[in-house]
Protein backbone atom coordinates (compact mmCIF):
# COMPACT_ATOMS: atom_id res chain seq x y z
CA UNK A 1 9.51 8.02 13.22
CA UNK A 2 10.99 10.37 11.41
CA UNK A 3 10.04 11.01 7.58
CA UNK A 4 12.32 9.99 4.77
CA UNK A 5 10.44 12.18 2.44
CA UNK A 6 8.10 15.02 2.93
CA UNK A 7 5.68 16.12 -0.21
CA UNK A 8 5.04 19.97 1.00
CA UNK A 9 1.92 21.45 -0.61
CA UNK A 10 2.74 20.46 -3.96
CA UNK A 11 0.83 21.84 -7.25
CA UNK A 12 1.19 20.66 -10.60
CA UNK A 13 -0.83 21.74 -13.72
CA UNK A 14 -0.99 21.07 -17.22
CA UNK A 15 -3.11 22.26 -20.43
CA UNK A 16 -6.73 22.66 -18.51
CA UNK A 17 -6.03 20.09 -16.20
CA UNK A 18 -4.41 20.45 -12.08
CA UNK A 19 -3.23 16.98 -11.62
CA UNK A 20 -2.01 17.78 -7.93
CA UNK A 21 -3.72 20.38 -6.38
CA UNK A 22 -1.92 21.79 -2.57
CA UNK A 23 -0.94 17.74 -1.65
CA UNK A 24 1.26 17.11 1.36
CA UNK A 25 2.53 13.70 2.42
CA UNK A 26 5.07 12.54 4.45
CA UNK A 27 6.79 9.11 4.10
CA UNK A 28 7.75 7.04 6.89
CA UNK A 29 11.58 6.20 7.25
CA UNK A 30 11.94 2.04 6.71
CA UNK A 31 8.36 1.97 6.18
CA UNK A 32 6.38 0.34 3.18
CA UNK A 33 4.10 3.18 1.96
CA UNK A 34 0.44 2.70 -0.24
CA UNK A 35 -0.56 5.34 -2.99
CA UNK A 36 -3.27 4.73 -3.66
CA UNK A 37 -6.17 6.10 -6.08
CA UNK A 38 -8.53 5.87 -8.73
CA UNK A 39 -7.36 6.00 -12.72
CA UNK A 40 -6.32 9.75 -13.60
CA UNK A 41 -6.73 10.94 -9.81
CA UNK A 42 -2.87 12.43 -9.72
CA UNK A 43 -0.51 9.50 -8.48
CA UNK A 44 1.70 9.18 -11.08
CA UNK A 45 2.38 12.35 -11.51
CA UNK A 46 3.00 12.18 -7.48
CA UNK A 47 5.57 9.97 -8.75
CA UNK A 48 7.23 11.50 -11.26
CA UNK A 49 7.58 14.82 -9.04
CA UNK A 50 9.28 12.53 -6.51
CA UNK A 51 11.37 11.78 -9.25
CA UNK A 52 12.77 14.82 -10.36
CA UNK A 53 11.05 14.25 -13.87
CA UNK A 54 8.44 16.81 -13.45
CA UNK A 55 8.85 20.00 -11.64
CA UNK A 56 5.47 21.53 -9.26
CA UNK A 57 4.26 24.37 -10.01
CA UNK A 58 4.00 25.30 -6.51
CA UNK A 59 5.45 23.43 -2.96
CA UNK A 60 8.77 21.21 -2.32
CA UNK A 61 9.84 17.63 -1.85
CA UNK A 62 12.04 16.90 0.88
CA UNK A 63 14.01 14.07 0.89
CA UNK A 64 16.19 13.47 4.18
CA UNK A 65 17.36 16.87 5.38
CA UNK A 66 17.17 18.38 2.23
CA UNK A 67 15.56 19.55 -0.31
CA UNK A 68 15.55 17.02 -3.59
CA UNK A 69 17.95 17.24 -6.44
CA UNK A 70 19.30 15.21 -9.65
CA UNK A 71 22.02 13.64 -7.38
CA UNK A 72 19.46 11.98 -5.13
CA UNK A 73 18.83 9.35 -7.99
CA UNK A 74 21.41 7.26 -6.41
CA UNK A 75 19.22 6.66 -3.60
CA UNK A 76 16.17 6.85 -5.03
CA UNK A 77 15.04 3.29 -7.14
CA UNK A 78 12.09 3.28 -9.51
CA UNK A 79 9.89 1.11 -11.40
CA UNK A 80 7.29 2.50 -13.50
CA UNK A 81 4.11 0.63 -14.53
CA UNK A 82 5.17 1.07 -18.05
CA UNK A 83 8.22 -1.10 -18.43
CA UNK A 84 10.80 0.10 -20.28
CA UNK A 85 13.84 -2.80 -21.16
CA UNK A 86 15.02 -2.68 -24.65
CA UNK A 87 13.94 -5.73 -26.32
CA UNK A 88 16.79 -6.55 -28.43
CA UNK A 89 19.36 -6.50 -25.64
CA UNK A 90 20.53 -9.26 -23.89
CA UNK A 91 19.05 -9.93 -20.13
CA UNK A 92 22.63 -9.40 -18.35
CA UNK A 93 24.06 -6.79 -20.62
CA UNK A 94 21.23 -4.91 -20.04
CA UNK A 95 20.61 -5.71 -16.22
CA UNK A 96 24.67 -4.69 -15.98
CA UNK A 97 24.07 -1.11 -17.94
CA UNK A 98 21.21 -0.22 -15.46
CA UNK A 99 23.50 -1.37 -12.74
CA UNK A 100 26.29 0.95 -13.53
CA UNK A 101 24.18 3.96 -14.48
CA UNK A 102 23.09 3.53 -10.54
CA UNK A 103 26.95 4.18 -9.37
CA UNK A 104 28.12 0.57 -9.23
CA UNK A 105 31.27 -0.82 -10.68
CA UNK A 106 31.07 -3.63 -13.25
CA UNK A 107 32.64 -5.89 -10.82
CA UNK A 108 30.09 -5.13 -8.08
CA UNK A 109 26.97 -4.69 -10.14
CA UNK A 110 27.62 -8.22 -11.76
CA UNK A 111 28.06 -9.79 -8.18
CA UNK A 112 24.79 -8.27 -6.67
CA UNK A 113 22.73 -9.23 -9.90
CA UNK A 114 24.12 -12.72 -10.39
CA UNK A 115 22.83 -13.12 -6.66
CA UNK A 116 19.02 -11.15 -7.36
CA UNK A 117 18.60 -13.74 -10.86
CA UNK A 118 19.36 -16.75 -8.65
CA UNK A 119 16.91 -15.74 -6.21
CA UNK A 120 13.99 -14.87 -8.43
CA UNK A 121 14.44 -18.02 -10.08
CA UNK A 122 15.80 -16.51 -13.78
CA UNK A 123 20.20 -17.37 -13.58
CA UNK A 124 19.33 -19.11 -16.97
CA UNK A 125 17.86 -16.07 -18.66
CA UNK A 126 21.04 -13.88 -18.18
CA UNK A 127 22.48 -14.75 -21.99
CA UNK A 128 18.82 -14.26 -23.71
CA UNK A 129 17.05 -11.26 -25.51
CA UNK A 130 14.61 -9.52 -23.68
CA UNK A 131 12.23 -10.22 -26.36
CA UNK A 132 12.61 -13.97 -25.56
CA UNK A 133 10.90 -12.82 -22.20
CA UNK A 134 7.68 -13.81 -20.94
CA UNK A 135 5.88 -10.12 -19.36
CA UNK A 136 5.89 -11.96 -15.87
CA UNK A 137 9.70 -12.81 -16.54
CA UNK A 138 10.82 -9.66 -18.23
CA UNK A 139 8.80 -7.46 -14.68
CA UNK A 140 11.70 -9.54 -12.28
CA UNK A 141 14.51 -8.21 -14.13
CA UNK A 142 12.61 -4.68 -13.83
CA UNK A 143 12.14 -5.43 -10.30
CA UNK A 144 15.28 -6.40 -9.77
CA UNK A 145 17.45 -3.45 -11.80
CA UNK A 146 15.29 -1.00 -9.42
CA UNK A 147 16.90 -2.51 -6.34
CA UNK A 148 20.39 -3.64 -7.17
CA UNK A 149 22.15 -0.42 -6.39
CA UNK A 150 20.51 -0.83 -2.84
CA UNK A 151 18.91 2.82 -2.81
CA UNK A 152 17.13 4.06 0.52
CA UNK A 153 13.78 4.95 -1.37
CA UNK A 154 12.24 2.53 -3.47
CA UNK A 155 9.05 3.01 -6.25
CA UNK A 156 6.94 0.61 -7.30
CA UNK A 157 4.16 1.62 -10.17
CA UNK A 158 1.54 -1.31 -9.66
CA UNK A 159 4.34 -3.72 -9.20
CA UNK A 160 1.91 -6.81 -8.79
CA UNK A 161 0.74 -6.14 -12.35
CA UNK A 162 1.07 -9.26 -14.83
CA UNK A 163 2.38 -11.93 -11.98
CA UNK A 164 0.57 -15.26 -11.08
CA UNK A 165 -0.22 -15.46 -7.03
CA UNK A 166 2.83 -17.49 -6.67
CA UNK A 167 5.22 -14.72 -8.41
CA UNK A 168 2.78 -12.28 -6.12
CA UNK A 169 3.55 -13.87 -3.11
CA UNK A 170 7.08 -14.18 -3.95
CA UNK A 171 7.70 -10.15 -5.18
CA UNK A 172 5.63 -9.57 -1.95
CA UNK A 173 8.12 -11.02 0.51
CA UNK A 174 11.06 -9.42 -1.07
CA UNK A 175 9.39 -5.93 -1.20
CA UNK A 176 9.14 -6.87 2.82
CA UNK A 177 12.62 -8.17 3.26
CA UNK A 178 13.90 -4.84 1.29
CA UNK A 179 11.74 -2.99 4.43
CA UNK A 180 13.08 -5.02 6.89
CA UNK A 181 16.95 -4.47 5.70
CA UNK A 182 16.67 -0.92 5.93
CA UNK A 183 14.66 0.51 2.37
CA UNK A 184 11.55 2.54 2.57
CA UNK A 185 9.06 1.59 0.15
CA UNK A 186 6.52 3.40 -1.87
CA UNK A 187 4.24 1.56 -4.13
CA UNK A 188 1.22 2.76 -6.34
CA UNK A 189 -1.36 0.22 -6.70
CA UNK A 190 -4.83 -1.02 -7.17
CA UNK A 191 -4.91 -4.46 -5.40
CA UNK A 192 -6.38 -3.43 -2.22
CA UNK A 193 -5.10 -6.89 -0.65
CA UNK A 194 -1.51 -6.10 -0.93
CA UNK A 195 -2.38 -3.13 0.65
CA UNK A 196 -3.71 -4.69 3.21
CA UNK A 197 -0.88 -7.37 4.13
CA UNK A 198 2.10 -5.33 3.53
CA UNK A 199 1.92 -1.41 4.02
CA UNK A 200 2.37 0.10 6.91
CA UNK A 201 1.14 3.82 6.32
CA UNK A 202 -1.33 4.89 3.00
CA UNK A 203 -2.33 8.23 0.82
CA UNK A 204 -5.41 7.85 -1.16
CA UNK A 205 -5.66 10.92 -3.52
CA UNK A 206 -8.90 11.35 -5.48
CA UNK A 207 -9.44 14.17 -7.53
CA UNK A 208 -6.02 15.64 -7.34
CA UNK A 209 -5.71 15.86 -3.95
CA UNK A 210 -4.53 13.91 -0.31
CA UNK A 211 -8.12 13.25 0.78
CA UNK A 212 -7.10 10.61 3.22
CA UNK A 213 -3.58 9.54 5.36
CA UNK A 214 -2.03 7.22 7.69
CA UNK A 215 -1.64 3.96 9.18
CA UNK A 216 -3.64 1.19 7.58
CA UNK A 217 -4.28 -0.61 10.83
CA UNK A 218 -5.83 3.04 12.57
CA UNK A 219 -8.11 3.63 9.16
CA UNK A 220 -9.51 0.57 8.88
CA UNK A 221 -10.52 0.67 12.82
CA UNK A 222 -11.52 4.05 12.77
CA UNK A 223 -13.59 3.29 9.15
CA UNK A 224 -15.33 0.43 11.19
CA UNK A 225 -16.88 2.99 13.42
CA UNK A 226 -16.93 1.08 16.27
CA UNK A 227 -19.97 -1.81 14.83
CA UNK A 228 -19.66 -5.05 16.36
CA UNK A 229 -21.01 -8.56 15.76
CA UNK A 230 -22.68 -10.40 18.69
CA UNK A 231 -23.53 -13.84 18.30
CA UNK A 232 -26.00 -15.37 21.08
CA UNK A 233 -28.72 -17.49 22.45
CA UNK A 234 -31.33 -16.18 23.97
CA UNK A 235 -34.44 -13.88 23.66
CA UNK A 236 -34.41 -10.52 21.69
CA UNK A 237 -36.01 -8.81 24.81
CA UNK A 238 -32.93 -10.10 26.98
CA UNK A 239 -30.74 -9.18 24.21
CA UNK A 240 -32.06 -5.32 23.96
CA UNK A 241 -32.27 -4.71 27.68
CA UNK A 242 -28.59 -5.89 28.03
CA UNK A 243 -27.62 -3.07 26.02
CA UNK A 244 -29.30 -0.75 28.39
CA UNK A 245 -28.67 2.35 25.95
CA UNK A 246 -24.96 2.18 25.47
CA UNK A 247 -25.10 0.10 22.42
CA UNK A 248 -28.08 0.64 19.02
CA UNK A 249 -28.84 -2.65 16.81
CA UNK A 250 -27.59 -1.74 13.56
CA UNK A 251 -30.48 -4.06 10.94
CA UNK A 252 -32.65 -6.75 11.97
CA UNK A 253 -31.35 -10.20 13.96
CA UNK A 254 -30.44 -12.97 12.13
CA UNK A 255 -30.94 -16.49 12.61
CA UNK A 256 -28.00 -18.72 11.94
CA UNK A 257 -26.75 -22.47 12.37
CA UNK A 258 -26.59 -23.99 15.80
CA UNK A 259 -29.91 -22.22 16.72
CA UNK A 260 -28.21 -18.91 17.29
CA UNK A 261 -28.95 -15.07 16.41
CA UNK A 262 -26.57 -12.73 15.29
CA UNK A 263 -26.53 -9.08 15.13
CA UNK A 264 -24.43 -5.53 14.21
CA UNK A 265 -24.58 -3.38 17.21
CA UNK A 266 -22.44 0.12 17.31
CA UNK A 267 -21.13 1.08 20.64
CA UNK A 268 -20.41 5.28 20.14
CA UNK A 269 -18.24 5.56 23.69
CA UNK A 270 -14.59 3.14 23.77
CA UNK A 271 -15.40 3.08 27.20
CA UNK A 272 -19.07 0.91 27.09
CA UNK A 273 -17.26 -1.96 25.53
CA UNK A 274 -16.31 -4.05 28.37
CA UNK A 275 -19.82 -3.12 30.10
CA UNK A 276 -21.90 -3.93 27.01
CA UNK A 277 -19.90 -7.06 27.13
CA UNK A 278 -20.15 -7.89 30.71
CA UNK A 279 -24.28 -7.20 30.66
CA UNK A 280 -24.42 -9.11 27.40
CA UNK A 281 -23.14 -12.37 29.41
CA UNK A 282 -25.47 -11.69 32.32
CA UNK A 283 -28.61 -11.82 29.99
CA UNK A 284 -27.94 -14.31 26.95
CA UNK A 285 -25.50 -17.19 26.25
CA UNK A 286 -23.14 -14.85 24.15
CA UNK A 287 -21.47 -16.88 21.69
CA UNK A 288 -18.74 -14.40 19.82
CA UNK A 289 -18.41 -11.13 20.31
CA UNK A 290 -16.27 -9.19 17.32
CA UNK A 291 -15.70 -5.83 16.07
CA UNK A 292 -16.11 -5.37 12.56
CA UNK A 293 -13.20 -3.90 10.34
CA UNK A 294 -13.92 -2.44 6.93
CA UNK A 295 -11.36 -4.17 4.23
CA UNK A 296 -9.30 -1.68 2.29
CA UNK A 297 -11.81 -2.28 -0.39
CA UNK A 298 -14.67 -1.06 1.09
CA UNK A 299 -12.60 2.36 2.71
CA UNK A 300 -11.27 3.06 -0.84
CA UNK A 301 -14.58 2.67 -2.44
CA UNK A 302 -16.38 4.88 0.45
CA UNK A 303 -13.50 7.30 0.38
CA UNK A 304 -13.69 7.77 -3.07
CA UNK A 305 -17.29 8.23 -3.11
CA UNK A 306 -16.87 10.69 -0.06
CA UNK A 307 -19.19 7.97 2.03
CA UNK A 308 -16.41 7.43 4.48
């Protein structure tokens, strides 16, 4: 698929400190992308180069077929982690301003947001103060003034931050539907369990710089290294010669319920599955046999630590 936005070697420094160093990324078209990173490891200013509100010292960012400008705001939509609504303002008036300073007519803008506060549950809030807002309350009309205008790139700056798991759930399935009608999505976060159930395609930068990229589903299987659980009745000498040298016990056997062992084996070759398998019948009552995938969690922690 081809990218919506490409990040091409991109430098940024400030006073003693490179907060990007040479990064390159490219973002999916319609896809729903995962920064992701440790506290002070160069994301946000990712973002803000994305943005057009910081210029790199060195590289470009490509968005489409050319090369980013001021203009592209109008198809760009972005919410930062630091919310900024003015707080004596009323909900609407201020939802309407946003609105227009995206392109849209009064007319229009009020139509599409009338439609977004009755969806997210807040029609009633539209003649309040912003003050009068709770933080979980005040983060939908955010949300939803960073995707009236309907832009083909959406940010998200830890977007989950602040809601309950029902108001999770809920920003979660919009941030899919916005995907699904056409928006590619990038989001910054550190909930490595959104990660995992909505984004397609990841960056994890550590230390300034991309240190790992690409689908979620082909990391976490390659992270697993091919290990395996094998649960099974029968003896441990029946067990080891079924996996006449093609599989290695990874730790000791355990016993579990039912009167059944289990164990980790790693299988190096793709192609020794199915026989491991097949001998593994021959030789014991074999239960469950299931490969073992590595949660984001574990592959951020490992990556991070430069264990992966």
């Amino acid at each position: 698929m081809d990218p919506i936005l490409r990040i091409e070697n991109v430098t940024k420094t400030y006073v003693g400190h490179r907060a990007l160093d040479d990064v390159s990324v490219e973002i999916p078209r319609g896809s729903i992308y995962g920064l992701l990173g440790p506290n002070g490891a160069g994301k946000t200013t990712l973002i803000r180069v994305v943005n057009h509100m910081t210029m790199p010292d060195r590289g470009k960012v490509w968005f489409e077929d050319h090369e980013i400008t001021d203009k592209d705001i109008f198809n760009t939509g972005y919410m930062p982690e630091e919310r900024g609504l003015y707080k004596k303002m009323k909900v609407g008036e201020q939802a309407l301003f946003f609105a227009r300073m995206h392109g849209l007519s009064r007319t229009e803008a009020a139509r599409r947001l009338k439609d977004w506060f009755s969806r997210l549950g807040i029609a009633e809030w539209w003649d309040k103060k912003v003050e009068d807002l709770s933080k979980g309350m005040a983060q939908k009309v955010q949300f939803i003034i960073t995707v009236v205008h309907e832009p083909k790139l959406l940010i998200f700056d830890e977007p989950f931050s602040g809601f309950d798991p029902i108001n999770q759930n809920m920003l979660k399935e919009e941030i899919l539907g916005l995907r699904d009608r056409g928006a590619t999505v990038i989001f910054s976060t550190h909930n490595m369990e959104s990660v995992e159930e909505i984004c397609d395609d990841i960056t994890l930068i550590n230390k300034s710089q991309n240190i790992l990229s690409g689908p979620v589903d082909e990391i976490r299987r390659k992270a697993g290294g091919n290990t395996f659980l094998v649960v099974y009745n029968g003896s441990q000498e029946d067990f080891s010669a079924s996996l006449q040298g093609k599989a290695f016990p990874l730790g000791t056997p355990d016993s579990i319920l039912g009167g059944f062992t289990q164990q980790r084996i790693h299988i190096p070759d793709d192609s020794d599955i199915r026989p491991v398998i097949g001998m593994l019948n021959e030789k014991v009552a074999l239960r469950s046999f299931q490969e073992i995938i590595p949660s984001m969690n574990d592959i951020f922690i490992r990556a991070v630590n430069g264990t992966l």
